[in-house]
PDB file of N, CA and C in Angstrom:
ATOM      1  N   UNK A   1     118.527-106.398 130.022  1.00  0.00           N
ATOM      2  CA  UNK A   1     118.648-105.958 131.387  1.00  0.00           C
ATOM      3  C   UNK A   1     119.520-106.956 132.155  1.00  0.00           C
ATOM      4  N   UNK A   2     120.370-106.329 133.086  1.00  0.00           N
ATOM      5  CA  UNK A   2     120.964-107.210 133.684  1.00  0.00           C
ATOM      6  C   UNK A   2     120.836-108.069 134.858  1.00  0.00           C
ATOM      7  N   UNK A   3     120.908-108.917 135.146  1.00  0.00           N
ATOM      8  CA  UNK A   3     120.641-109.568 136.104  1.00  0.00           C
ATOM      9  C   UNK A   3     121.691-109.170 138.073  1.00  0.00           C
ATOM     10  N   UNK A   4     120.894-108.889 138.659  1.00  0.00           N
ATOM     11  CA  UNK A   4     121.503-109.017 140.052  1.00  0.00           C
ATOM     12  C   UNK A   4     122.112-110.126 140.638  1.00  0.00           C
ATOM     13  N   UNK A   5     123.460-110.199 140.917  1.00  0.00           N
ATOM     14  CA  UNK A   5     123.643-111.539 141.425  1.00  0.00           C
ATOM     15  C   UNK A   5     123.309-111.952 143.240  1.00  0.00           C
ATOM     16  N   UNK A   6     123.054-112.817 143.707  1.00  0.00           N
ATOM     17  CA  UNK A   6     122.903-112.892 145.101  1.00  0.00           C
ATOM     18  C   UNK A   6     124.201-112.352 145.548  1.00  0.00           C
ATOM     19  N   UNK A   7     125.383-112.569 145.618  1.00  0.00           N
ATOM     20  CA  UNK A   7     126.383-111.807 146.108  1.00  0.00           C
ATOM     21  C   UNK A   7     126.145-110.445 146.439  1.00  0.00           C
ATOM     22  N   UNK A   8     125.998-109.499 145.540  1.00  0.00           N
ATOM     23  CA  UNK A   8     125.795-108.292 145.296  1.00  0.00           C
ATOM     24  C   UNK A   8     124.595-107.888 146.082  1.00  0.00           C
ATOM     25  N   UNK A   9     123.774-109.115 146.493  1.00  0.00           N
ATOM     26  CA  UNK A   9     122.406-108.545 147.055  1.00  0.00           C
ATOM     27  C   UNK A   9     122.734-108.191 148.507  1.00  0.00           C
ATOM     28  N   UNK A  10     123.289-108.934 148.746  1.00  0.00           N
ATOM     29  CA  UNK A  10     124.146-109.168 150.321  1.00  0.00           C
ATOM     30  C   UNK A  10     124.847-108.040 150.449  1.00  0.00           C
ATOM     31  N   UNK A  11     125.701-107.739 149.689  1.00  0.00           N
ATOM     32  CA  UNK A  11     126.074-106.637 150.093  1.00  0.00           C
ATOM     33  C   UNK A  11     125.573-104.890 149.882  1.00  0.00           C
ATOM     34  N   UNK A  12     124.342-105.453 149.035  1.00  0.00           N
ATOM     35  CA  UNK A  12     123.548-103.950 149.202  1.00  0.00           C
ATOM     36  C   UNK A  12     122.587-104.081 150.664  1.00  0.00           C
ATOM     37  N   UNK A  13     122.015-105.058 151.209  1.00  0.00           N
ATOM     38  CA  UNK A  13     121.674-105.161 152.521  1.00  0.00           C
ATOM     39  C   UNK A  13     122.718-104.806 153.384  1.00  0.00           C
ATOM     40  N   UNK A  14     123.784-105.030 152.931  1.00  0.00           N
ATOM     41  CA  UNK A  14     124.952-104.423 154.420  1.00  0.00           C
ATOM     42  C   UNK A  14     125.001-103.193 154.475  1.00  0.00           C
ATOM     43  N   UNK A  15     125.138-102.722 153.615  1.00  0.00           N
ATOM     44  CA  UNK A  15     124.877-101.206 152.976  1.00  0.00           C
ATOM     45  C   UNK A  15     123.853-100.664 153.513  1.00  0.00           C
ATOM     46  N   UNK A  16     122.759-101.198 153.506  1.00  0.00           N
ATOM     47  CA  UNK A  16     121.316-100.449 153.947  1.00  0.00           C
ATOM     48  C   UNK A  16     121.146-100.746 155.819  1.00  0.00           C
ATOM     49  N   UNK A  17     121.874-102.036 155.783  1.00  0.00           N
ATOM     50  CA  UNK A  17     121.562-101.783 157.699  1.00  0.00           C
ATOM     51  C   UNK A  17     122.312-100.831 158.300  1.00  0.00           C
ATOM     52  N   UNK A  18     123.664-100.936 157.665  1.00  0.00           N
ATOM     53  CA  UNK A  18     124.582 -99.492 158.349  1.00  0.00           C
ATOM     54  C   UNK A  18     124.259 -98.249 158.129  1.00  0.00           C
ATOM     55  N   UNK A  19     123.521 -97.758 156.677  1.00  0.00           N
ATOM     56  CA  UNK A  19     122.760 -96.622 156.545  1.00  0.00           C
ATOM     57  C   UNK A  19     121.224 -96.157 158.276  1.00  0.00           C
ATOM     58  N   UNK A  20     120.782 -97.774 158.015  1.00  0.00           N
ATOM     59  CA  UNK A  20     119.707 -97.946 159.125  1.00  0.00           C
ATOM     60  C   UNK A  20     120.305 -97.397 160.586  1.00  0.00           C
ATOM     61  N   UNK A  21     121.821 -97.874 160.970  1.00  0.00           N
ATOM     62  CA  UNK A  21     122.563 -97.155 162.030  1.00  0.00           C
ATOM     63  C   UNK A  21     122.917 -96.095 162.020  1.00  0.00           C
ATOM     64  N   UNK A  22     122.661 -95.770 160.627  1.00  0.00           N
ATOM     65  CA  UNK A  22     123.532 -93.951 160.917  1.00  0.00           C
ATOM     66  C   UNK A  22     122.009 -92.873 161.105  1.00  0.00           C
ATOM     67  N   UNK A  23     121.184 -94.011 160.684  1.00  0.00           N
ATOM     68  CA  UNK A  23     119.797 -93.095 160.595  1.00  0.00           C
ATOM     69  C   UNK A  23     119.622 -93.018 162.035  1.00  0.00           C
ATOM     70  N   UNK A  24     119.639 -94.184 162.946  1.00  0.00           N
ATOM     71  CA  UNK A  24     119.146 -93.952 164.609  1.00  0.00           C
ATOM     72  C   UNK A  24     120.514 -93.076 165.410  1.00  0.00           C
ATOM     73  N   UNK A  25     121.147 -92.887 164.882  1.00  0.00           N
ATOM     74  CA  UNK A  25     122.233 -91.663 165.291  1.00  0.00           C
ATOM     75  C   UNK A  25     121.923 -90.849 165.370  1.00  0.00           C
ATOM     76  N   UNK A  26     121.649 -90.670 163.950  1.00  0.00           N
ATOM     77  CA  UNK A  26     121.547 -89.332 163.969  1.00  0.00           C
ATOM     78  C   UNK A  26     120.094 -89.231 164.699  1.00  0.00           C
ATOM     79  N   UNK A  27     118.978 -89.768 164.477  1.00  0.00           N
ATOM     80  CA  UNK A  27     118.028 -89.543 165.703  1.00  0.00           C
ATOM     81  C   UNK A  27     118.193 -89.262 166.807  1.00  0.00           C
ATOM     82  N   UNK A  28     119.283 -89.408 167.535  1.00  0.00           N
ATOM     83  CA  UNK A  28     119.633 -89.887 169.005  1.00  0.00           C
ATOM     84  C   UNK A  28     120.533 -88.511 169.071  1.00  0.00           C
ATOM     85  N   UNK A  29     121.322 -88.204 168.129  1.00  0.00           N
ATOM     86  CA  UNK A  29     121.485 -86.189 168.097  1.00  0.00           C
ATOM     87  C   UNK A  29     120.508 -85.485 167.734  1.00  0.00           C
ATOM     88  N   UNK A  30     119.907 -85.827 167.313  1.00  0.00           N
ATOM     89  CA  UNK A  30     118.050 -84.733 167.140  1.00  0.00           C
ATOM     90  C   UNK A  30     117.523 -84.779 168.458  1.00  0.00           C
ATOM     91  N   UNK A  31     117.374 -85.906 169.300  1.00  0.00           N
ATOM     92  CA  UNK A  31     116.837 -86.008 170.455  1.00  0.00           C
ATOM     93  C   UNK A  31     117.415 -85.500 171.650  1.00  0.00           C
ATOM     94  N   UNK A  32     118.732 -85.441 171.398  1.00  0.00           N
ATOM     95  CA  UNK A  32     119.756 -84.335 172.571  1.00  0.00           C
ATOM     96  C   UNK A  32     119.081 -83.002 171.908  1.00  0.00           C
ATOM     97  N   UNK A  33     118.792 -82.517 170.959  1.00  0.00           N
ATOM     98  CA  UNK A  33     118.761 -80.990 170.480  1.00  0.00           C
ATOM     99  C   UNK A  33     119.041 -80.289 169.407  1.00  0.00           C
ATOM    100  N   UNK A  34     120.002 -80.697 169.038  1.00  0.00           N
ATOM    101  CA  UNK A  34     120.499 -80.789 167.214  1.00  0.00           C
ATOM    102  C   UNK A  34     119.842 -81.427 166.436  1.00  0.00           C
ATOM    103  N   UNK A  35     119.076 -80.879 165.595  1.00  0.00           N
ATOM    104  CA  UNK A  35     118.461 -81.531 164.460  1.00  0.00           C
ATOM    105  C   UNK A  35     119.351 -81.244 163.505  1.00  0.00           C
ATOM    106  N   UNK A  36     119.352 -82.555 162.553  1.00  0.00           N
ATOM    107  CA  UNK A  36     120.252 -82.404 161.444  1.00  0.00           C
ATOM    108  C   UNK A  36     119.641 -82.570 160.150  1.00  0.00           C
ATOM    109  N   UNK A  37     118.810 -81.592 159.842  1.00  0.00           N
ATOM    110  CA  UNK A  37     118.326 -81.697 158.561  1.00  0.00           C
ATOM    111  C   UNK A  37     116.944 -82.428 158.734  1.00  0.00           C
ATOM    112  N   UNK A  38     116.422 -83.442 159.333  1.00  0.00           N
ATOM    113  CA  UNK A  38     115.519 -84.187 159.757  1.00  0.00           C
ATOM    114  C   UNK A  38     115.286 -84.224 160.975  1.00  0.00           C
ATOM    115  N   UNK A  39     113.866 -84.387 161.932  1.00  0.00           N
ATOM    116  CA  UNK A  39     113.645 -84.322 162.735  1.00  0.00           C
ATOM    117  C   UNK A  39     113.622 -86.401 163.505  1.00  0.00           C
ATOM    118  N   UNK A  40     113.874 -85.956 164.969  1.00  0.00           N
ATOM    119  CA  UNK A  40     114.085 -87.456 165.260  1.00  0.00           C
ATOM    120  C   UNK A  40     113.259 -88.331 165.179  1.00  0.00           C
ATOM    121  N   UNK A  41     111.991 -88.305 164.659  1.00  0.00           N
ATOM    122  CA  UNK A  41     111.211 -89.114 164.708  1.00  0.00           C
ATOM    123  C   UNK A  41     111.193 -89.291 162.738  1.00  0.00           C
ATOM    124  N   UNK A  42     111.657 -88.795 162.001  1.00  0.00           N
ATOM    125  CA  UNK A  42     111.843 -88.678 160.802  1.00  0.00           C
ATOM    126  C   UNK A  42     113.214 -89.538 160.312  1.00  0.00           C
ATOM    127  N   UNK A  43     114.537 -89.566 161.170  1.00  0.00           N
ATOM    128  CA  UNK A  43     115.325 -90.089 161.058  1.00  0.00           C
ATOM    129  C   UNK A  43     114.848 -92.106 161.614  1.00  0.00           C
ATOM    130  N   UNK A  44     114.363 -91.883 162.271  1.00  0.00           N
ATOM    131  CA  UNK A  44     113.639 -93.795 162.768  1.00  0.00           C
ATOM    132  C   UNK A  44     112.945 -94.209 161.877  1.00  0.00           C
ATOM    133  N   UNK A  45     111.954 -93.005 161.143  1.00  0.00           N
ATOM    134  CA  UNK A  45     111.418 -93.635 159.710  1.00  0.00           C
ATOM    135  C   UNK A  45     112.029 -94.264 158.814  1.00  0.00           C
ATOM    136  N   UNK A  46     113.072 -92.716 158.392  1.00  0.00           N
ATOM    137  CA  UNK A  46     114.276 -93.512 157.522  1.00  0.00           C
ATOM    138  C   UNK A  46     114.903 -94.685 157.748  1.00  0.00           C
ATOM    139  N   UNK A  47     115.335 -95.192 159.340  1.00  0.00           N
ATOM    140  CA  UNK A  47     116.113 -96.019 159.841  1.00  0.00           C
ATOM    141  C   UNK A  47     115.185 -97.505 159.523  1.00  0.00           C
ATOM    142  N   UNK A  48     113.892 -97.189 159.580  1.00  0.00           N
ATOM    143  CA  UNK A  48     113.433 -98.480 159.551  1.00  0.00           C
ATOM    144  C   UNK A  48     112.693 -99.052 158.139  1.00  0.00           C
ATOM    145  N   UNK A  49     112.687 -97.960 157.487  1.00  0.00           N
ATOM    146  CA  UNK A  49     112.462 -98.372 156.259  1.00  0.00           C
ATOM    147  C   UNK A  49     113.615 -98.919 154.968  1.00  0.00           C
ATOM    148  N   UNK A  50     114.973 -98.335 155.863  1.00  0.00           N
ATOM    149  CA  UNK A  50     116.367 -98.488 155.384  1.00  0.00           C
ATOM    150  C   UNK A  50     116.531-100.342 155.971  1.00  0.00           C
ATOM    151  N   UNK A  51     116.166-100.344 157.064  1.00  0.00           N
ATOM    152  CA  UNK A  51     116.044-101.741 157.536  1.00  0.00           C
ATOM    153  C   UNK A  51     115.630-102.849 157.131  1.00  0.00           C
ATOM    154  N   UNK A  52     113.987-102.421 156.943  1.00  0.00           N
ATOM    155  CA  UNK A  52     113.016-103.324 156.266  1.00  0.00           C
ATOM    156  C   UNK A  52     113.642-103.974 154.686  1.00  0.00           C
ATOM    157  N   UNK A  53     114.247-102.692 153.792  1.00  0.00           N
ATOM    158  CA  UNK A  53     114.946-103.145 152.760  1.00  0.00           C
ATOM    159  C   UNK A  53     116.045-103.747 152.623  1.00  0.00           C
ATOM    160  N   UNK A  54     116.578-103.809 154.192  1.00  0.00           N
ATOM    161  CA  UNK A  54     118.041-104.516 154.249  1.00  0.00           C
ATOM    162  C   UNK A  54     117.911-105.649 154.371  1.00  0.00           C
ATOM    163  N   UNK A  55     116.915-106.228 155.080  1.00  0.00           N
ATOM    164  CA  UNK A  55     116.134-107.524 155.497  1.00  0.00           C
ATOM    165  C   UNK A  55     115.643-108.173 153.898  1.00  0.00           C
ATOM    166  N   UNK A  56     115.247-107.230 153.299  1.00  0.00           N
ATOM    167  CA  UNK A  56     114.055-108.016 152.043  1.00  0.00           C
ATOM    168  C   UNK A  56     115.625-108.794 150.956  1.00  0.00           C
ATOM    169  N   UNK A  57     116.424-107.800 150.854  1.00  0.00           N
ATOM    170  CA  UNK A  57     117.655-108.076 150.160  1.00  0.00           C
ATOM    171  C   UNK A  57     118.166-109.003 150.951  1.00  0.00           C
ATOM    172  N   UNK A  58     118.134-109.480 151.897  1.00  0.00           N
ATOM    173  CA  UNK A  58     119.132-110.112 152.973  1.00  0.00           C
ATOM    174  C   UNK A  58     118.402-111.914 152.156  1.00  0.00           C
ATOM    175  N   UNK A  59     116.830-111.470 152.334  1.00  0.00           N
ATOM    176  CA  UNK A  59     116.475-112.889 151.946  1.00  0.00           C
ATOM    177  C   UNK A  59     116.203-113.492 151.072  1.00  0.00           C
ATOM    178  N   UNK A  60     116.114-112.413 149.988  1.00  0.00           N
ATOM    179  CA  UNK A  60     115.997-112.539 148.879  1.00  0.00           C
ATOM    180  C   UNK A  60     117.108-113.196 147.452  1.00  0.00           C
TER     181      UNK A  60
END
């Protein structure tokens, strides 16, 4: 199995906080009226659980 390098970890956390921004977007167009597939309180879930993992990689 291969090993993860810290480099690579860093940049899967960058990856996951900007996912985390596109998740409160799109919340924030569910909350004008447009739901997009997910409802807005469903998209902040995603956003913060996309977060929480961006953080764990960030320190890890």
């Amino acid at each position: 199995m291969k090993k993860v390098k810290k480099k690579d970890l860093k940049q899967i956390s960058d990856y996951l906080m900007a996912g985390a921004v596109m998740a409160i977007l799109l919340a924030g167009v569910g909350y004008i009226g447009f739901d997009i597939w997910l409802a807005s309180t469903q998209w902040l879930l995603v956003a913060l659980v996309l977060a929480l993992f961006g953080v764990y990689f960030k320190l890890s």
